[in-house]
N, C-alpha and C. Protein backbone atom coordinates (compact mmCIF):
# COMPACT_ATOMS: atom_id res chain seq x y z
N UNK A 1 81.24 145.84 112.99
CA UNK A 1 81.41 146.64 114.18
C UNK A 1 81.74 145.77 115.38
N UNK A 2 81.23 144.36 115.37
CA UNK A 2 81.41 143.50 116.18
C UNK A 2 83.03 143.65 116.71
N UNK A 3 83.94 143.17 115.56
CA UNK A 3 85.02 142.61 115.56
C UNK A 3 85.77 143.78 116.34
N UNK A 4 85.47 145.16 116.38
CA UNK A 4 86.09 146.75 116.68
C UNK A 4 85.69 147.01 117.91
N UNK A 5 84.26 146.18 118.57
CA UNK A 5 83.81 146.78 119.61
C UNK A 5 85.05 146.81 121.11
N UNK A 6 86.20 145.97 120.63
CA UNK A 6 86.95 145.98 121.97
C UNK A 6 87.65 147.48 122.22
N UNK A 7 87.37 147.81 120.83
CA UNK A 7 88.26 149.25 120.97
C UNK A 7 87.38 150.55 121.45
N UNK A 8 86.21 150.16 121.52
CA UNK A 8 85.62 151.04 122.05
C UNK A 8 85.24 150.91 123.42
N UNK A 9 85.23 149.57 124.49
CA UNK A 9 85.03 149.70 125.56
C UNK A 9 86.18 149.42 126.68
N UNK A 10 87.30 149.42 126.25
CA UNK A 10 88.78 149.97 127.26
C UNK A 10 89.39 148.58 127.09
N UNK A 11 89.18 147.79 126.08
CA UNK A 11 90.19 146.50 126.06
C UNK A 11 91.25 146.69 125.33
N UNK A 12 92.76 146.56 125.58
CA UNK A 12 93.09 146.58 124.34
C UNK A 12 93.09 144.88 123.04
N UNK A 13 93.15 144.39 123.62
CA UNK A 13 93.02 142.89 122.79
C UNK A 13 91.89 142.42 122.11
N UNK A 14 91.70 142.11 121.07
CA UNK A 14 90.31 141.39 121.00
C UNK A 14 89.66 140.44 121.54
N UNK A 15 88.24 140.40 121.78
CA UNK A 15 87.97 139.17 122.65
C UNK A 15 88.50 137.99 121.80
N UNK A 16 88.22 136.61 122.29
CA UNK A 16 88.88 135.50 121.44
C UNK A 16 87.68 134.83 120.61
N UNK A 17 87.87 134.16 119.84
CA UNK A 17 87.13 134.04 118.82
C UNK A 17 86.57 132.88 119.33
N UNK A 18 85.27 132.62 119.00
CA UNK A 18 84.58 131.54 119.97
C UNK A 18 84.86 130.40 118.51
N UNK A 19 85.24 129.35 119.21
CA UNK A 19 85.54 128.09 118.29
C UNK A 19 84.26 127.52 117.17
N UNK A 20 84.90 127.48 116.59
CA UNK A 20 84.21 127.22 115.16
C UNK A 20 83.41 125.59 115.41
N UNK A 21 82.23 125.16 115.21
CA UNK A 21 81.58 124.42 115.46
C UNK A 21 82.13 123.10 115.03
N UNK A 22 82.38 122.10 115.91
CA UNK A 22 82.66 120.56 115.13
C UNK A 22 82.14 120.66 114.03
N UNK A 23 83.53 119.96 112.82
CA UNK A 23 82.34 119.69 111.54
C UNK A 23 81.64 118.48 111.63
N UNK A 24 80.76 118.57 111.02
CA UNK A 24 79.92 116.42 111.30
C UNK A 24 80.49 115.71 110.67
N UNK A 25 80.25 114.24 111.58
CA UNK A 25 81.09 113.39 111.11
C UNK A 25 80.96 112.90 109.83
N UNK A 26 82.13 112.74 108.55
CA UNK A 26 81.70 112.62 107.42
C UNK A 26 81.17 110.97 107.41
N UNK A 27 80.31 110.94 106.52
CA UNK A 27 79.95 109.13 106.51
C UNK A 27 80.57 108.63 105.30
N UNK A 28 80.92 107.27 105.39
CA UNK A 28 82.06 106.74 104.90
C UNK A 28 81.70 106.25 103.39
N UNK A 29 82.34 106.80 102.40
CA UNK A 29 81.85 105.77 101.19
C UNK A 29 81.08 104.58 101.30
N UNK A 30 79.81 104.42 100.60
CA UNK A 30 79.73 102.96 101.16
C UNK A 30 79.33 102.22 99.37
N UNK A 31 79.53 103.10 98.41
CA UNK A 31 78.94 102.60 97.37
C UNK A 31 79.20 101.36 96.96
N UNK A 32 80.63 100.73 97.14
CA UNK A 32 80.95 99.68 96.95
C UNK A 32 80.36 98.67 97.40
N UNK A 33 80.08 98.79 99.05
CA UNK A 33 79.56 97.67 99.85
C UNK A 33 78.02 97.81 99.57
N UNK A 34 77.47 98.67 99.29
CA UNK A 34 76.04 98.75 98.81
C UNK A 34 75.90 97.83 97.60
N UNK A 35 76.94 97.97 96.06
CA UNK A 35 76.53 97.21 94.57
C UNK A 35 76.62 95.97 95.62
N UNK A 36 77.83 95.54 95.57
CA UNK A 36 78.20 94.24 96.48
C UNK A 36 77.08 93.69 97.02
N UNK A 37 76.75 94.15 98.52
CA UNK A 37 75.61 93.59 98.78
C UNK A 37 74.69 92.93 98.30
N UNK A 38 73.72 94.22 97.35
CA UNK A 38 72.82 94.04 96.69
C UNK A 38 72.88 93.12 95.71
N UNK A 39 74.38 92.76 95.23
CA UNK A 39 74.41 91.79 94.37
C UNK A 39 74.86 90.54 94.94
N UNK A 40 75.29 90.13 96.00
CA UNK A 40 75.09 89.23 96.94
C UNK A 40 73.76 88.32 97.54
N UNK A 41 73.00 89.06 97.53
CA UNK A 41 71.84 89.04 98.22
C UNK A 41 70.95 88.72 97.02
N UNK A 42 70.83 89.28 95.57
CA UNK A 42 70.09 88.72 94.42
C UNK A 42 70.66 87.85 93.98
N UNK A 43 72.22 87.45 93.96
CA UNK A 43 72.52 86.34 93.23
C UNK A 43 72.48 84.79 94.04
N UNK A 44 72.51 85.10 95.46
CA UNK A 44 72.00 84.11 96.50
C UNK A 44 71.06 83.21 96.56
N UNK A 45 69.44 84.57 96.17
CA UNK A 45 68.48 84.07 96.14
C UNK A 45 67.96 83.65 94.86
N UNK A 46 68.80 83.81 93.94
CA UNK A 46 68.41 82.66 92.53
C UNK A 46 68.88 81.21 92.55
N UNK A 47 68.09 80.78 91.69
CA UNK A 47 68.54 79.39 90.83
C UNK A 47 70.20 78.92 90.83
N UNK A 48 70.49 77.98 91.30
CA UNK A 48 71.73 77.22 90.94
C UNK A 48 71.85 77.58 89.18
N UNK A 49 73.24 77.58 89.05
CA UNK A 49 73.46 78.17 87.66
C UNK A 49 74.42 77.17 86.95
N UNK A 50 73.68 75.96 86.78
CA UNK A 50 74.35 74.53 86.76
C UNK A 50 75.21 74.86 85.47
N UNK A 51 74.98 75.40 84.23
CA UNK A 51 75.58 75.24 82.88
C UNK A 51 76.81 76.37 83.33
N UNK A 52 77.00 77.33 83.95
CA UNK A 52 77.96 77.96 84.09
C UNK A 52 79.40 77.43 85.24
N UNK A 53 79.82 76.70 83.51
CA UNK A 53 81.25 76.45 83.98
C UNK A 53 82.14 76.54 82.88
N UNK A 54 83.66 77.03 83.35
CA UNK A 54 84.65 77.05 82.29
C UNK A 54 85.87 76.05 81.56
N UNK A 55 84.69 75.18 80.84
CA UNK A 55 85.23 73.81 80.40
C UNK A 55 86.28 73.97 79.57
N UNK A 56 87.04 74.82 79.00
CA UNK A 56 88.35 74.99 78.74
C UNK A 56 88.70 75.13 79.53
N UNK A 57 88.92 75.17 80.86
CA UNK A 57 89.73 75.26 82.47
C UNK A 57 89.70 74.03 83.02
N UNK A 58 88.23 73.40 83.16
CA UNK A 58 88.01 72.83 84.00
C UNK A 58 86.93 71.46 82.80
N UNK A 59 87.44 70.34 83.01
CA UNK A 59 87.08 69.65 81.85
C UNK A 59 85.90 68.81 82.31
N UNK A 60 86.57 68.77 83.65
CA UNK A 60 85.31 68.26 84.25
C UNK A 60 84.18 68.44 84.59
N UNK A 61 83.80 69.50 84.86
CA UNK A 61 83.03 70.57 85.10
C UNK A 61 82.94 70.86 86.69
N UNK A 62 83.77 70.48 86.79
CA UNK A 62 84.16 70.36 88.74
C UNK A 62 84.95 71.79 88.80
N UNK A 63 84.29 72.95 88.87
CA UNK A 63 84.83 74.35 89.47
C UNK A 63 85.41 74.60 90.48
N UNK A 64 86.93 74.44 91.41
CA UNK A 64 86.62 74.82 92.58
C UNK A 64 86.05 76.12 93.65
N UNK A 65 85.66 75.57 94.69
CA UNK A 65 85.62 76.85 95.44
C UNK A 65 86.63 76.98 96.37
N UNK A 66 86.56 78.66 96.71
CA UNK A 66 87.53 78.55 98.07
C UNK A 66 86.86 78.29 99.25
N UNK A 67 87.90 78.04 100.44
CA UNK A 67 87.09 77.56 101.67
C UNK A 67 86.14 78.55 101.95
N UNK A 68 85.35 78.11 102.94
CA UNK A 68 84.26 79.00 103.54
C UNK A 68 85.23 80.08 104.38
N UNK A 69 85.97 79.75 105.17
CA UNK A 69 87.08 80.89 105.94
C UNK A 69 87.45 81.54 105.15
N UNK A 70 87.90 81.40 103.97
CA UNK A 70 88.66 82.37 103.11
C UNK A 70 87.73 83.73 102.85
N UNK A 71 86.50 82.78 101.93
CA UNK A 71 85.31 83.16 101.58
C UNK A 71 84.79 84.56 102.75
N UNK A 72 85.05 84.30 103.92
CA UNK A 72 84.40 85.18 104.85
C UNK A 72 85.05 85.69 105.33
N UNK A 73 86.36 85.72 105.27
CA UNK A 73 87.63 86.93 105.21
C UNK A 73 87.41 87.91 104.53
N UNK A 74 87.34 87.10 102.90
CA UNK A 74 87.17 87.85 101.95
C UNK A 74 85.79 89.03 102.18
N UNK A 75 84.77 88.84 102.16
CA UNK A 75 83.55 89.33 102.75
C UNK A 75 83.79 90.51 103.76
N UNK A 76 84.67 89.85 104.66
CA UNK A 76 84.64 91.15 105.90
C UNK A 76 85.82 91.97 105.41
N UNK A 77 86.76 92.18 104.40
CA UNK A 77 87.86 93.08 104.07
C UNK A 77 87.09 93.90 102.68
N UNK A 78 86.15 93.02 102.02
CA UNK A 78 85.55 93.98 101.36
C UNK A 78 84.68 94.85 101.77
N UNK A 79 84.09 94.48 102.93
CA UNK A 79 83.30 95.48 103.21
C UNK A 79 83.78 96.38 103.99
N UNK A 80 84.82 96.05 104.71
CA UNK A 80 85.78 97.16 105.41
C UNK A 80 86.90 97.86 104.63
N UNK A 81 87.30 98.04 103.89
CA UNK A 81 88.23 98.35 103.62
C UNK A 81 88.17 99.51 102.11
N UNK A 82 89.02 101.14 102.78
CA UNK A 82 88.52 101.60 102.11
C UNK A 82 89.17 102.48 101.00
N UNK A 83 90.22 100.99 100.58
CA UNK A 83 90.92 101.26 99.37
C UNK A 83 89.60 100.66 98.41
N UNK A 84 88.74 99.90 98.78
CA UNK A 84 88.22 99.61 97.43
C UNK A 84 87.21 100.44 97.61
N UNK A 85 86.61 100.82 98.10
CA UNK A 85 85.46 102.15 98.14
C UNK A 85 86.24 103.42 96.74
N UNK A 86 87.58 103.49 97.37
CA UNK A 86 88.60 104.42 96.73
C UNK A 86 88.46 103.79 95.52
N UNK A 87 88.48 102.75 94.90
CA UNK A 87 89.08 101.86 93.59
C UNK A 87 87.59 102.28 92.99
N UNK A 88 86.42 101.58 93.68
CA UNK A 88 85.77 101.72 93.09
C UNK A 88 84.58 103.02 92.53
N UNK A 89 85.37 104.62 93.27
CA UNK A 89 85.05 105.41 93.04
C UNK A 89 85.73 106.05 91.94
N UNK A 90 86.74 105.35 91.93
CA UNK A 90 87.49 105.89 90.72
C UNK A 90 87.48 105.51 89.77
N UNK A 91 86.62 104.42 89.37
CA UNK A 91 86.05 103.67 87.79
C UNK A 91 85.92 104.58 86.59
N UNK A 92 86.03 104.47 85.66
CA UNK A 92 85.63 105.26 84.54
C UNK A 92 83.77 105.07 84.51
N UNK A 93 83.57 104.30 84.55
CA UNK A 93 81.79 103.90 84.13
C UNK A 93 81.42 103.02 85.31
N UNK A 94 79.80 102.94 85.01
CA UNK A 94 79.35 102.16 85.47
C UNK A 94 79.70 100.74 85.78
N UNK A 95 79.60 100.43 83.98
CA UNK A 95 80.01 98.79 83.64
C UNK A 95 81.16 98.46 84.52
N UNK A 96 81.95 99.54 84.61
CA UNK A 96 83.76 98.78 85.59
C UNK A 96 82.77 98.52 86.85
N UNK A 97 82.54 99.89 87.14
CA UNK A 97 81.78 99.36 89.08
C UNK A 97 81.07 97.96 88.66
N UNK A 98 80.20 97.76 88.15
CA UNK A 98 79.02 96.90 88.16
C UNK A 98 80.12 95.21 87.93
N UNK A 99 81.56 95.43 87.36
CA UNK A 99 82.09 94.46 87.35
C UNK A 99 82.86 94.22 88.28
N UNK A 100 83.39 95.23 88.57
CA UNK A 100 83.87 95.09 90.08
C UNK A 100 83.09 93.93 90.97
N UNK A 101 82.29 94.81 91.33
CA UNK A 101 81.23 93.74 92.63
C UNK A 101 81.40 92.72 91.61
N UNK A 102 80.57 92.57 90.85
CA UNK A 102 80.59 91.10 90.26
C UNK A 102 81.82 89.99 90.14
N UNK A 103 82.82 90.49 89.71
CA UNK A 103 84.20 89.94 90.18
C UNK A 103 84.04 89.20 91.59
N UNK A 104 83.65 90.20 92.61
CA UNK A 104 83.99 89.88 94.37
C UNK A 104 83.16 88.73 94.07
N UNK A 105 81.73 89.32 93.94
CA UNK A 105 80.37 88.19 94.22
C UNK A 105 80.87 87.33 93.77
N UNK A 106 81.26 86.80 92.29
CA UNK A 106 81.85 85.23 91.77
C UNK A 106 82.55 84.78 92.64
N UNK A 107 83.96 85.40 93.31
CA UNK A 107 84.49 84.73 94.15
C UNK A 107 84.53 84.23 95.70
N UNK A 108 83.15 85.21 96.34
CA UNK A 108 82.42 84.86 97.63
C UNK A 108 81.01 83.72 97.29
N UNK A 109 80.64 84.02 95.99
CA UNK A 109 79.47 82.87 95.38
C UNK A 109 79.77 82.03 94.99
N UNK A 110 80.34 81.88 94.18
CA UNK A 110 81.01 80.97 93.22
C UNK A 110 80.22 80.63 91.95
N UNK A 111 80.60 80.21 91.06
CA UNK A 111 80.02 79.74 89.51
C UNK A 111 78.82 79.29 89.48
N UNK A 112 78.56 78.71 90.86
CA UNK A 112 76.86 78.15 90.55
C UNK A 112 75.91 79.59 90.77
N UNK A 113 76.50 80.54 91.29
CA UNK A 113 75.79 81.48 91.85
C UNK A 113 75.64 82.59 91.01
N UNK A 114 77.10 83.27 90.75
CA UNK A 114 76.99 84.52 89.72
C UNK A 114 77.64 83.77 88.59
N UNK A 115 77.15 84.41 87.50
CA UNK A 115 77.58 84.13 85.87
C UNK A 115 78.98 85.71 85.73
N UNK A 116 79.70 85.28 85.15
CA UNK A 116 81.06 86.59 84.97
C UNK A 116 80.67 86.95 83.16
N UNK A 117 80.76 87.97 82.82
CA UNK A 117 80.45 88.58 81.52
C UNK A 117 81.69 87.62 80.40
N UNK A 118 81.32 87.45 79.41
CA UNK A 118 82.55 86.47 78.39
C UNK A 118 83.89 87.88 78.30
N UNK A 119 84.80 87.18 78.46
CA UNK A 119 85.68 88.06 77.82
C UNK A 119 85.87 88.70 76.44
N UNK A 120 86.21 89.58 76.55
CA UNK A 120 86.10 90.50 75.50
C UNK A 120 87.29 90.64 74.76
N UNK A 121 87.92 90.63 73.34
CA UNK A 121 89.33 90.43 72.71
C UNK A 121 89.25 91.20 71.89
């Protein structure tokens, strides 16, 4: 009856429709930067991981790392950036997410820090 009442008190137009409430602001994927983190932050606070190196690569056992600048480029585009939020929502399983981060972490940690799963053939 609401919507009709103009026709009953000498308007011809309807009143105007009062604007539909801001929607809230959506909050941003963060699952990625959450595994990440969390696996940042546990693989940090362990043990040097002296036996993990890839002596068919590296004979020496001298792994390199990348610079610290790179390293913290790298860091601030993963956590901003939200093609990989996208990538990593779109995993089939767990195990991909859980390798994902782990991937990043090896290459912001490096070999003494995170261990990478053996390849699989």
């Amino acid at each position: 009856m609401t919507r009709l009442k103009h026709l009953f008190d000498g308007r011809r137009t309807p009143p105007a429709e009062e604007p539909a409430a801001p929607a809230p602001p959506q909050e941003p994927a963060i699952a990625f930067r959450m595994a990440l983190g969390e696996l940042l932050l546990t693989c940090a606070s362990e043990p040097d991981l002296a036996d993990n190196v890839d002596l068919a690569r590296f004979e020496d056992g001298d792994q390199p790392m990348l610079p610290a600048d790179v390293r913290a480029r790298l860091l601030v585009d993963a956590m901003n950036n939200p093609a990989l939020e996208a990538l990593y929502a779109d995993m089939a399983d767990d195990a991909s997410r859980a390798l994902m981060a782990r991937l990043f972490a090896y290459r912001l940690l490096g070999p003494t820090k995170v261990r990478l799963p053996p390849r699989r053939r």
